[in-house]
Protein backbone atom coordinates (compact mmCIF):
# COMPACT_ATOMS: atom_id res chain seq x y z
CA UNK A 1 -50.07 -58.87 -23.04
CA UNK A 2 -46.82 -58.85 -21.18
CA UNK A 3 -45.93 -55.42 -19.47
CA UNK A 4 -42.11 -54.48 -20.13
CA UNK A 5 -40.00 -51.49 -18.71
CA UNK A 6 -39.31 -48.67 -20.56
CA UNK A 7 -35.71 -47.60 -21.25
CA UNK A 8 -36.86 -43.73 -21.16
CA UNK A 9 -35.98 -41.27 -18.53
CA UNK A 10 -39.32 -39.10 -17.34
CA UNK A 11 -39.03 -36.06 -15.25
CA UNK A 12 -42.12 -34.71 -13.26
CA UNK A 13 -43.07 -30.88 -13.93
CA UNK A 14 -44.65 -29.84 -11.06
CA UNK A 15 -45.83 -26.66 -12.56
CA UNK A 16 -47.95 -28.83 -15.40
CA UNK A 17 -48.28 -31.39 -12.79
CA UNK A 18 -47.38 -33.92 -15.88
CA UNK A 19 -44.96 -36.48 -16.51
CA UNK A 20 -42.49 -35.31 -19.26
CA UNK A 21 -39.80 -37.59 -21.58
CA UNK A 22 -36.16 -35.87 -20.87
CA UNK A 23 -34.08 -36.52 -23.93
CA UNK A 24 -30.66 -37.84 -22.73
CA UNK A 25 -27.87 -37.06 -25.22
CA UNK A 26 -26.09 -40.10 -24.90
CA UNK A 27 -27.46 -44.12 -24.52
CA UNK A 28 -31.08 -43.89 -22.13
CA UNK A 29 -30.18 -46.47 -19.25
CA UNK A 30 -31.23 -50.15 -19.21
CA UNK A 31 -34.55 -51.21 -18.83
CA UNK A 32 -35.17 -52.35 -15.11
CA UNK A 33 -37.37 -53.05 -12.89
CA UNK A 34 -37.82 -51.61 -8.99
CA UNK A 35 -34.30 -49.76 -9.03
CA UNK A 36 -33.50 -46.99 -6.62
CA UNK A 37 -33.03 -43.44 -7.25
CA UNK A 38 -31.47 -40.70 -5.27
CA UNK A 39 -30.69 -37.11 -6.01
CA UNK A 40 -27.05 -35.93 -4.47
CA UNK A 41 -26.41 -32.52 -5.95
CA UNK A 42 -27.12 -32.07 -9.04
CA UNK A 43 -26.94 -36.11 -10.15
CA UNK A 44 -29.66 -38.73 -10.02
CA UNK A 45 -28.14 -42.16 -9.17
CA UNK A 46 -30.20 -45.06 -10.24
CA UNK A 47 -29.22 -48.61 -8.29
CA UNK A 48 -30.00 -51.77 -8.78
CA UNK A 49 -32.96 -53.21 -9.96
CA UNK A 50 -33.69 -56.53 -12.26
CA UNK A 51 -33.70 -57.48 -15.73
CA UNK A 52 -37.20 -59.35 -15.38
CA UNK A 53 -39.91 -59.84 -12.85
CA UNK A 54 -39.32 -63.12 -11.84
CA UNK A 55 -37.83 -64.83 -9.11
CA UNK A 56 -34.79 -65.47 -10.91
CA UNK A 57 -31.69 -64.60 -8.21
CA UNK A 58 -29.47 -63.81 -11.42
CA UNK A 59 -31.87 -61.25 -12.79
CA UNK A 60 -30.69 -58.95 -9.74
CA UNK A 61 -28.74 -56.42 -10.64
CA UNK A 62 -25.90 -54.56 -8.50
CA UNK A 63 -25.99 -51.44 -11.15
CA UNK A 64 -25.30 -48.01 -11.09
CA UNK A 65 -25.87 -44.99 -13.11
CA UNK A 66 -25.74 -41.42 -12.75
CA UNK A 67 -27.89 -39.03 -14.79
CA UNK A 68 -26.61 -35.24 -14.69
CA UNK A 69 -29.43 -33.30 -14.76
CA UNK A 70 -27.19 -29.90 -15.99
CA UNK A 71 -25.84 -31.77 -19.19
CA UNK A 72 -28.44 -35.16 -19.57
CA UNK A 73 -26.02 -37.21 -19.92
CA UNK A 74 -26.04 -40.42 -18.32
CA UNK A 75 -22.80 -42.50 -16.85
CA UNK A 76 -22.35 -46.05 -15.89
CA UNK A 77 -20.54 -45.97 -12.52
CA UNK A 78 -21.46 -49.70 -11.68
CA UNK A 79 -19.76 -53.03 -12.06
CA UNK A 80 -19.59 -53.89 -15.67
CA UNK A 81 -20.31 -57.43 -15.24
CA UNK A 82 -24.07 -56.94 -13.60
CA UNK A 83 -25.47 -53.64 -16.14
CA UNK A 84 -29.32 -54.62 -17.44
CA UNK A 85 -29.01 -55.46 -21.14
């Protein structure tokens, strides 16, 4: 059974010490795999990554989105021509 990447956005609560689903009110981002993300106010920006875990060179991505954590929404600010699909 093949693992894939999940196109879901999960938020840790450290007060339940869980993983939780955030519901995004607009499209969830790409699946990906091994993307970066860092926090720069109150955005998450999610960078690169690849559509597959192989050793394809065109499966790397040069993505990237930004997930406002006041609103959930979630904005492409990348090059069009390289999103995950």
């Amino acid at each position: 059974m093949a693992v894939q990447a999940s196109p879901h956005v999960f938020l840790y609560d450290f007060r339940i010490r869980r993983w939780v689903n955030v519901w995004l009110w607009n499209r969830p981002p790409p699946r990906c795999y091994g993307h970066s993300a860092n926090i720069v106010g109150r955005n998450v920006y999610f960078f690169g990554g690849a559509r597959s875990l192989s050793s394809d060179p065109t499966s790397i991505l040069n993505s990237m989105f930004r997930l406002n954590v006041d609103t959930w929404e979630i904005f492409f600010d990348g090059p069009p021509s390289t999103a995950c699909v």
